[in-house]
C-alpha atoms as a PDB file:
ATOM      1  CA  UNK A   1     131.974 -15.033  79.677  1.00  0.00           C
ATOM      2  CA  UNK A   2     128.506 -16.737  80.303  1.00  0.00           C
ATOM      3  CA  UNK A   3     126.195 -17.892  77.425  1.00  0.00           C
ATOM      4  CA  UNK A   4     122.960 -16.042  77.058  1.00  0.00           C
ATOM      5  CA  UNK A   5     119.287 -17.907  76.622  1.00  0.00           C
ATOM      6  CA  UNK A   6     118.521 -16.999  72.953  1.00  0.00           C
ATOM      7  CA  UNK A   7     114.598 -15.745  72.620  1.00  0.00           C
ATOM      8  CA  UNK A   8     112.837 -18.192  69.587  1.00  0.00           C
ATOM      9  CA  UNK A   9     109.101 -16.786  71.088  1.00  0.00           C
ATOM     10  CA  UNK A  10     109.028 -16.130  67.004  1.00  0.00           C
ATOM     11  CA  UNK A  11     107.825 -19.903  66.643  1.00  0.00           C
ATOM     12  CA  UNK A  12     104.994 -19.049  68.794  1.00  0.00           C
ATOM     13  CA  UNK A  13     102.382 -20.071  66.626  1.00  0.00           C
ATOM     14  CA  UNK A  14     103.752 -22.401  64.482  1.00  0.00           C
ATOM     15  CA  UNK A  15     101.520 -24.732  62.714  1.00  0.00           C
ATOM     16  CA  UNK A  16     101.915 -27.857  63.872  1.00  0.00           C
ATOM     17  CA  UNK A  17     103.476 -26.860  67.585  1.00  0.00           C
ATOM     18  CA  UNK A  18     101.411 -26.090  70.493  1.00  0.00           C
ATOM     19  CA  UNK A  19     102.499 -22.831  72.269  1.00  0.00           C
ATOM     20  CA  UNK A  20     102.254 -25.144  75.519  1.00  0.00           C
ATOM     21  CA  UNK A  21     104.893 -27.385  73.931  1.00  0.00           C
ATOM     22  CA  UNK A  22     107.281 -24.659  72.532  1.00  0.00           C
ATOM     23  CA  UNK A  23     106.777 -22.790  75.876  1.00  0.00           C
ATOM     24  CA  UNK A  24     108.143 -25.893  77.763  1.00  0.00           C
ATOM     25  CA  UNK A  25     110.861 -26.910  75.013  1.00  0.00           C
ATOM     26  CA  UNK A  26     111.967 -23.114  75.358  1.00  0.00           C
ATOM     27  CA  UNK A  27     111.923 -23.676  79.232  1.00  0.00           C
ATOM     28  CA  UNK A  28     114.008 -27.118  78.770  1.00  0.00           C
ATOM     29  CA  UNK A  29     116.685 -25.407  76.108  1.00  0.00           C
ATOM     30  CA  UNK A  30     117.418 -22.560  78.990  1.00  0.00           C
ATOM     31  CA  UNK A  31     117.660 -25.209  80.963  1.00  0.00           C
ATOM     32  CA  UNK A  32     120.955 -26.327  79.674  1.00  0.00           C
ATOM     33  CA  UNK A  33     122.343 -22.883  78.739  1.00  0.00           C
ATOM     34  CA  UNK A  34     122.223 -22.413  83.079  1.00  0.00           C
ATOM     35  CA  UNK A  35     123.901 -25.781  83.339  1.00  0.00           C
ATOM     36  CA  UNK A  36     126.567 -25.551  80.764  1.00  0.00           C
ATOM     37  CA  UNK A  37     127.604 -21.642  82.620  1.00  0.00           C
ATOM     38  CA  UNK A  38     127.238 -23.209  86.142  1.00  0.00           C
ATOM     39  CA  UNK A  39     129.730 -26.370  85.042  1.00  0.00           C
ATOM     40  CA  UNK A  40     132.202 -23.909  83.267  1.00  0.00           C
ATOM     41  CA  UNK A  41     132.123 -21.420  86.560  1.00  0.00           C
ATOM     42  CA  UNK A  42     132.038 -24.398  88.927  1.00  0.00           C
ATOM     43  CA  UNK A  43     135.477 -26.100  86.381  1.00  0.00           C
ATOM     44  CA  UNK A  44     137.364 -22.778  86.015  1.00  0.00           C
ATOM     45  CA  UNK A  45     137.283 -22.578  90.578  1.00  0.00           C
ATOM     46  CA  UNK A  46     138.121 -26.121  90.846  1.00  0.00           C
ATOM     47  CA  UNK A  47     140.846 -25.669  88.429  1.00  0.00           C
ATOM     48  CA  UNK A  48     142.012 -22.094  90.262  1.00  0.00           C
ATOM     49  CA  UNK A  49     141.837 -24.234  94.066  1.00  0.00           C
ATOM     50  CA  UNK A  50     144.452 -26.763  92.356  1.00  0.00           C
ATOM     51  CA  UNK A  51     141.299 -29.367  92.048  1.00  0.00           C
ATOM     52  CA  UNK A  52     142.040 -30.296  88.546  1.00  0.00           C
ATOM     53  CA  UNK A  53     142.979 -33.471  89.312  1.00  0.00           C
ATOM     54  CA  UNK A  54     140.050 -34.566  91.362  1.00  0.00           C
ATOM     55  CA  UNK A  55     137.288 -36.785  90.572  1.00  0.00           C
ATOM     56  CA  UNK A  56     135.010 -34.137  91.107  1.00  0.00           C
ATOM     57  CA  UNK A  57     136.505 -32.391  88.418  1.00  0.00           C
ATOM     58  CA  UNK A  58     136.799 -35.135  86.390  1.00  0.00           C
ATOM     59  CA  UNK A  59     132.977 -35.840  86.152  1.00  0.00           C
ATOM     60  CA  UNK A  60     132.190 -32.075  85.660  1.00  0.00           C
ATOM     61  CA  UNK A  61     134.277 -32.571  82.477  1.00  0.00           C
ATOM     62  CA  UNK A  62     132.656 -35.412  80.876  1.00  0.00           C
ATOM     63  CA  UNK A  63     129.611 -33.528  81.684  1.00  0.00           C
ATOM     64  CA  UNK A  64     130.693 -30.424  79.705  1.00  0.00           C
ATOM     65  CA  UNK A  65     130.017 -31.874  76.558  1.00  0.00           C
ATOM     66  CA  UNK A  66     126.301 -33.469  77.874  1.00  0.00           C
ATOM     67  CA  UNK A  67     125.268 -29.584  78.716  1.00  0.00           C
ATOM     68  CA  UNK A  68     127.350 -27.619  75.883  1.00  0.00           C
ATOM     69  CA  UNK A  69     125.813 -29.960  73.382  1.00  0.00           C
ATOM     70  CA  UNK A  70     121.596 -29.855  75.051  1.00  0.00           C
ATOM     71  CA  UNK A  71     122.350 -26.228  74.844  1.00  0.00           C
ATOM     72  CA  UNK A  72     124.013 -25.648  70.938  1.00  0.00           C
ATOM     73  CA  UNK A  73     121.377 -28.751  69.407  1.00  0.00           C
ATOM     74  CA  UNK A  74     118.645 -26.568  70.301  1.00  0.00           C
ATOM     75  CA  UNK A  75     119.833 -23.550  69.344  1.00  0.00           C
ATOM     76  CA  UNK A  76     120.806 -25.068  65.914  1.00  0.00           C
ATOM     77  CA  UNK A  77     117.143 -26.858  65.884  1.00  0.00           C
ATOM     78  CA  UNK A  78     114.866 -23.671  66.952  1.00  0.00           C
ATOM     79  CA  UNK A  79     116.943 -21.827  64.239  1.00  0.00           C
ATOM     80  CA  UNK A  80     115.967 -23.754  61.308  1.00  0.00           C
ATOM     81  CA  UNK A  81     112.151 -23.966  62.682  1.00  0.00           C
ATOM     82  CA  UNK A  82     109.343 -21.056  60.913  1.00  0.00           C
ATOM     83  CA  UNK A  83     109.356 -21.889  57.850  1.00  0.00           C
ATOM     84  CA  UNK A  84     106.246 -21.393  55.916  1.00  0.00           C
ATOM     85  CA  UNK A  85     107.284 -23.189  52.311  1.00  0.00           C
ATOM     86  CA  UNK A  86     108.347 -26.228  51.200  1.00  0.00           C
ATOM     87  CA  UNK A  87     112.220 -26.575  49.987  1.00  0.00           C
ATOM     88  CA  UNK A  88     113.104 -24.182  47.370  1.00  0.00           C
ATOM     89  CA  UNK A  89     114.031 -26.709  44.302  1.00  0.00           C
ATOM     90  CA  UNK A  90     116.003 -24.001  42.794  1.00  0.00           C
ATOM     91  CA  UNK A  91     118.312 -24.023  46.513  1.00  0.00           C
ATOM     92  CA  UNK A  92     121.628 -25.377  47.668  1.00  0.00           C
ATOM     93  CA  UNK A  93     120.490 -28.290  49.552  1.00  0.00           C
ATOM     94  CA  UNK A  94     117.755 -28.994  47.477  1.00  0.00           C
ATOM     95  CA  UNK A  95     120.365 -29.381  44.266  1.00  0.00           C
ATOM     96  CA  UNK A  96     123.353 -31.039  46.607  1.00  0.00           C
ATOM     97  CA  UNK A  97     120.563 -33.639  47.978  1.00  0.00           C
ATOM     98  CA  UNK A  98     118.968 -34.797  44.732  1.00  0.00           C
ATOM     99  CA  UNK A  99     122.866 -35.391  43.036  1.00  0.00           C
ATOM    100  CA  UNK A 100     123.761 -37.056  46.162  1.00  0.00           C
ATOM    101  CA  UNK A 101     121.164 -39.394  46.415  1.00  0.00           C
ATOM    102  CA  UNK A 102     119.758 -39.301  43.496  1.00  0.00           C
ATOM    103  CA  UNK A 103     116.258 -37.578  44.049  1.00  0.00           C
ATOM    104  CA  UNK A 104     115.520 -35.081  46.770  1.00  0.00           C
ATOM    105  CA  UNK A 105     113.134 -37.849  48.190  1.00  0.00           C
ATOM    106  CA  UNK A 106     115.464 -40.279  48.596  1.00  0.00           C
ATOM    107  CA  UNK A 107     117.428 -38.130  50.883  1.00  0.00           C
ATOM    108  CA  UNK A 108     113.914 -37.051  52.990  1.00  0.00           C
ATOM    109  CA  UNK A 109     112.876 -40.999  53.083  1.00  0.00           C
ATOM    110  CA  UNK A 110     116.588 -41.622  54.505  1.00  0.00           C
ATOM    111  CA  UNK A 111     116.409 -38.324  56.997  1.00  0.00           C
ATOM    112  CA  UNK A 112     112.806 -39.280  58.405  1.00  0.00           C
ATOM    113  CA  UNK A 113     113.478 -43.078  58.761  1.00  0.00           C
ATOM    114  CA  UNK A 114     116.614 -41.986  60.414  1.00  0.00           C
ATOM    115  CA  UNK A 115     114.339 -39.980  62.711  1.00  0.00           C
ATOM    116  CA  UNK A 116     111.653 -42.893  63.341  1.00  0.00           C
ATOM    117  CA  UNK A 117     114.360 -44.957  64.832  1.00  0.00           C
ATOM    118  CA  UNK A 118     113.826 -46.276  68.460  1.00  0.00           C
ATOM    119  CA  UNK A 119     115.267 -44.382  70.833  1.00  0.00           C
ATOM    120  CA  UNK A 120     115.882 -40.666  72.155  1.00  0.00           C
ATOM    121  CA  UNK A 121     118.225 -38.078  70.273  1.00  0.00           C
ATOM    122  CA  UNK A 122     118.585 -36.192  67.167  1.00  0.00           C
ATOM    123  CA  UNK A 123     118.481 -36.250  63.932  1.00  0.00           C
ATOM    124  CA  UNK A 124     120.999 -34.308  62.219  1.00  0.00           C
ATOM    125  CA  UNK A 125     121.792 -33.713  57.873  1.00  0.00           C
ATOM    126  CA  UNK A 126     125.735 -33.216  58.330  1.00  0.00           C
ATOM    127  CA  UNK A 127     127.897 -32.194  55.660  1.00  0.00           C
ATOM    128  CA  UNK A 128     131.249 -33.484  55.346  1.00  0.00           C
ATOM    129  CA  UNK A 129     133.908 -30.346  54.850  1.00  0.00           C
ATOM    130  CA  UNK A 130     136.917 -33.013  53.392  1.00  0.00           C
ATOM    131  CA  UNK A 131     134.240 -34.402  50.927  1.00  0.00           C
ATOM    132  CA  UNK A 132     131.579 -32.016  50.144  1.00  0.00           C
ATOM    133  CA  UNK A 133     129.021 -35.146  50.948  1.00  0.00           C
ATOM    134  CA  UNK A 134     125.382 -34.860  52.892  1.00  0.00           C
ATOM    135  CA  UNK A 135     125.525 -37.674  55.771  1.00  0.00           C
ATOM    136  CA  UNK A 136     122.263 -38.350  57.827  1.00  0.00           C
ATOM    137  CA  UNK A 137     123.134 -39.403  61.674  1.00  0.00           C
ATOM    138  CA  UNK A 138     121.522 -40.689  64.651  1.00  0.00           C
ATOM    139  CA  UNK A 139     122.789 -38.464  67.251  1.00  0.00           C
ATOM    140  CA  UNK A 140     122.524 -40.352  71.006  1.00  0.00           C
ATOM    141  CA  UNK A 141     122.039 -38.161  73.788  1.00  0.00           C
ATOM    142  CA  UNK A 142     123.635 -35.030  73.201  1.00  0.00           C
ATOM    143  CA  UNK A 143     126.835 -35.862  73.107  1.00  0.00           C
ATOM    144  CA  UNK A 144     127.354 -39.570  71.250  1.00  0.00           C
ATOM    145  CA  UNK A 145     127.297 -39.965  67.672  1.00  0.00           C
ATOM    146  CA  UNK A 146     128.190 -36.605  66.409  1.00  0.00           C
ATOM    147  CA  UNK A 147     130.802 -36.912  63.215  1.00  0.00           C
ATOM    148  CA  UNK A 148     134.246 -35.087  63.953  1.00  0.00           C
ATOM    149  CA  UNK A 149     134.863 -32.188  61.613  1.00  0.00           C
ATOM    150  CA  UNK A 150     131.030 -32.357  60.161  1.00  0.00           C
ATOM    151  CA  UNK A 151     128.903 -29.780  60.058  1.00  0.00           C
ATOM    152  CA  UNK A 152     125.588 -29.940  61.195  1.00  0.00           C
ATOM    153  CA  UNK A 153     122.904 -28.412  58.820  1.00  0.00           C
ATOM    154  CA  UNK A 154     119.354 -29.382  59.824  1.00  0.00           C
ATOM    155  CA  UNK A 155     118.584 -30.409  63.077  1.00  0.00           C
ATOM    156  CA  UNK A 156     115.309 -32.531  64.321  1.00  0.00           C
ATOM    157  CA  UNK A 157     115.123 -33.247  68.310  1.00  0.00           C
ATOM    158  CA  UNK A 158     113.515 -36.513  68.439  1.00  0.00           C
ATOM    159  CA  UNK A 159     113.563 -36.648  72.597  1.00  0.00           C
ATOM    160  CA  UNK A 160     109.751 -37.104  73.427  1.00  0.00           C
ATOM    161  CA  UNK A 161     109.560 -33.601  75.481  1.00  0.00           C
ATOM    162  CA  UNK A 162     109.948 -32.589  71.816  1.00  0.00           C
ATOM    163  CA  UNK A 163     106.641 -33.975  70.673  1.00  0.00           C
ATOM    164  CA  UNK A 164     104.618 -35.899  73.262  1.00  0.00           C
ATOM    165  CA  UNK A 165     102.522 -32.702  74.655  1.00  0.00           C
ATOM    166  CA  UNK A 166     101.245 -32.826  71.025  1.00  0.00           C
ATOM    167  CA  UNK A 167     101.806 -36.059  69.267  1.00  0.00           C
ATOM    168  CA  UNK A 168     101.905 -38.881  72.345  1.00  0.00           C
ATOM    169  CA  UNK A 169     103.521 -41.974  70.633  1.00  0.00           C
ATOM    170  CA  UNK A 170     102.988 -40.825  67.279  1.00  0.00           C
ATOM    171  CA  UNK A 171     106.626 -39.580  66.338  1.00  0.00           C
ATOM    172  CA  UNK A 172     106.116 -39.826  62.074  1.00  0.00           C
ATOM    173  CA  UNK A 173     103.271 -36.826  62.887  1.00  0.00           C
ATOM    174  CA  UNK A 174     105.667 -34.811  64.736  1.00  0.00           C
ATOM    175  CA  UNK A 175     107.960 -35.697  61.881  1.00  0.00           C
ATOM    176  CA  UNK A 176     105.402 -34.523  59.219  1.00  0.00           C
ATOM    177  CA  UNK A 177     105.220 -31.159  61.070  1.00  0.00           C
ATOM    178  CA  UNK A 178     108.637 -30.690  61.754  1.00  0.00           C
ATOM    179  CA  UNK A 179     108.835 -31.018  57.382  1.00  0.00           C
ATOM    180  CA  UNK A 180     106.464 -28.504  57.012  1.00  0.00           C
ATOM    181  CA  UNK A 181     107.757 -26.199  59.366  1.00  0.00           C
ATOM    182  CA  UNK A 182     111.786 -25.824  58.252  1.00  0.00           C
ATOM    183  CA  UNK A 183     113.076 -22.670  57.161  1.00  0.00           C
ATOM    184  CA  UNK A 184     114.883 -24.120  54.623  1.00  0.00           C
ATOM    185  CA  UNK A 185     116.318 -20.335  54.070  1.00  0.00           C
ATOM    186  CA  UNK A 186     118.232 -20.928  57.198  1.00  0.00           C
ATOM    187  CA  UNK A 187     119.583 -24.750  56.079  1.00  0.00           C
ATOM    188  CA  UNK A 188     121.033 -23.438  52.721  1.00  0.00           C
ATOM    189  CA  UNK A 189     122.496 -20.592  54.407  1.00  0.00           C
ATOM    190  CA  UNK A 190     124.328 -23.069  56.327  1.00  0.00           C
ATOM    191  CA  UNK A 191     125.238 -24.988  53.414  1.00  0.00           C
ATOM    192  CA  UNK A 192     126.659 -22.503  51.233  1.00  0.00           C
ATOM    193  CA  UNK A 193     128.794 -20.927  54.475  1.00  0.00           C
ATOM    194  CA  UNK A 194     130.563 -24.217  54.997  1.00  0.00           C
ATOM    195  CA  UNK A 195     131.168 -24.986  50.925  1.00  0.00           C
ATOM    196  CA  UNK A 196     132.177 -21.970  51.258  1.00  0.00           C
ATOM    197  CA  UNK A 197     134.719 -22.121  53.908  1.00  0.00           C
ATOM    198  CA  UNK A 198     135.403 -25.992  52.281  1.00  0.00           C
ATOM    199  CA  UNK A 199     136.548 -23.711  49.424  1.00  0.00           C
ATOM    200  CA  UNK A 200     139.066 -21.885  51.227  1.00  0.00           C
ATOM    201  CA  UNK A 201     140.387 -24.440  52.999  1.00  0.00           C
ATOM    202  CA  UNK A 202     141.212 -26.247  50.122  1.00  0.00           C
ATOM    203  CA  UNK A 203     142.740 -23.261  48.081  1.00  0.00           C
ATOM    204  CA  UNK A 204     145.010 -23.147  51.399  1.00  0.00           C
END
């Protein structure tokens, strides 16, 4: 079964986002969904020709995780892009943030400087399932940094073909328009689904 493209041509339009830079990030995103089904269909024959153990094989594998993750980071990031409002105070995340660190600032200052940092990747708000805790990461290419069992529940690409078209060097402006452009709808959706399945787990 082969991944499909998802269509986000809903941004188009978004303040802060040049159609000529959503266009190409869209381009870039489909990108990896082709790689990620031409590495499983190119794995799964290797595998069926009694390749498994080849090295060829071998560095499709340790690529699986390069493509898989391009393709699901954007997904996760276009998802919780269109949103017209600031964060509902009376929300999930808004509430969780502020206990956590103390003031729903505090927990913005610590998710844009981890943005700001030098370097390409991500910056992710994960929440922890065995604690209930919000944990900001610096996710490295793709696939290096991600926390095991976490849950990722707001997403900012911080690669430059996420911003440069627009912003050249000046990441904290792409930063300020990626804040005003979350649908924070979407992010405490995401929150409340895994307290939610948090809750079972422990009742199990």
């Amino acid at each position: 079964m082969n991944y499909a493209a998802e269509d986000y041509s809903r941004l188009l339009g978004m303040k802060g986002f040049s159609d000529g830079l959503l266009n190409n990030h869209f381009t870039l995103y489909q990108g990896y969904v082709a790689n990620t089904n031409k590495l499983a269909e190119s794995l799964s024959a290797l595998s069926k020709e009694g390749k498994a153990r080849t090295p060829e094989f071998a560095e499709m594998k340790r690529r699986m995780g390069w493509e898989f993750n391009g393709m699901r980071l954007h997904e996760l990031y276009f998802e919780n892009l269109g949103g017209k409002q600031g964060v509902d105070r009376s929300g999930e995340f808004f509430r969780k943030a502020t206990d956590q660190f103390g003031a729903f600032e505090n927990w913005e200052r610590d998710f844009r400087v981890t943005g700001e940092m030098r370097g390409i990747g991500w910056a992710v708000t994960y929440h922890d399932p065995s604690t209930g805790r919000l944990i900001n990461v610096w996710i490295n290419e793709h696939d290096g940094g991600h926390l095991a069992g976490c849950e990722p529940l707001l997403i900012m690409d911080v690669f430059e073909h996420a911003f440069m078209l627009d912003y050249g060097l000046k990441r904290a402006d792409y930063i300020n328009a990626f804040f005003q452009s979350i649908n924070w709808t979407r992010v405490d959706a995401r929150l409340a689904a895994a307290e939610k399945r948090m809750t079972v787990s422990t009742a199990a």
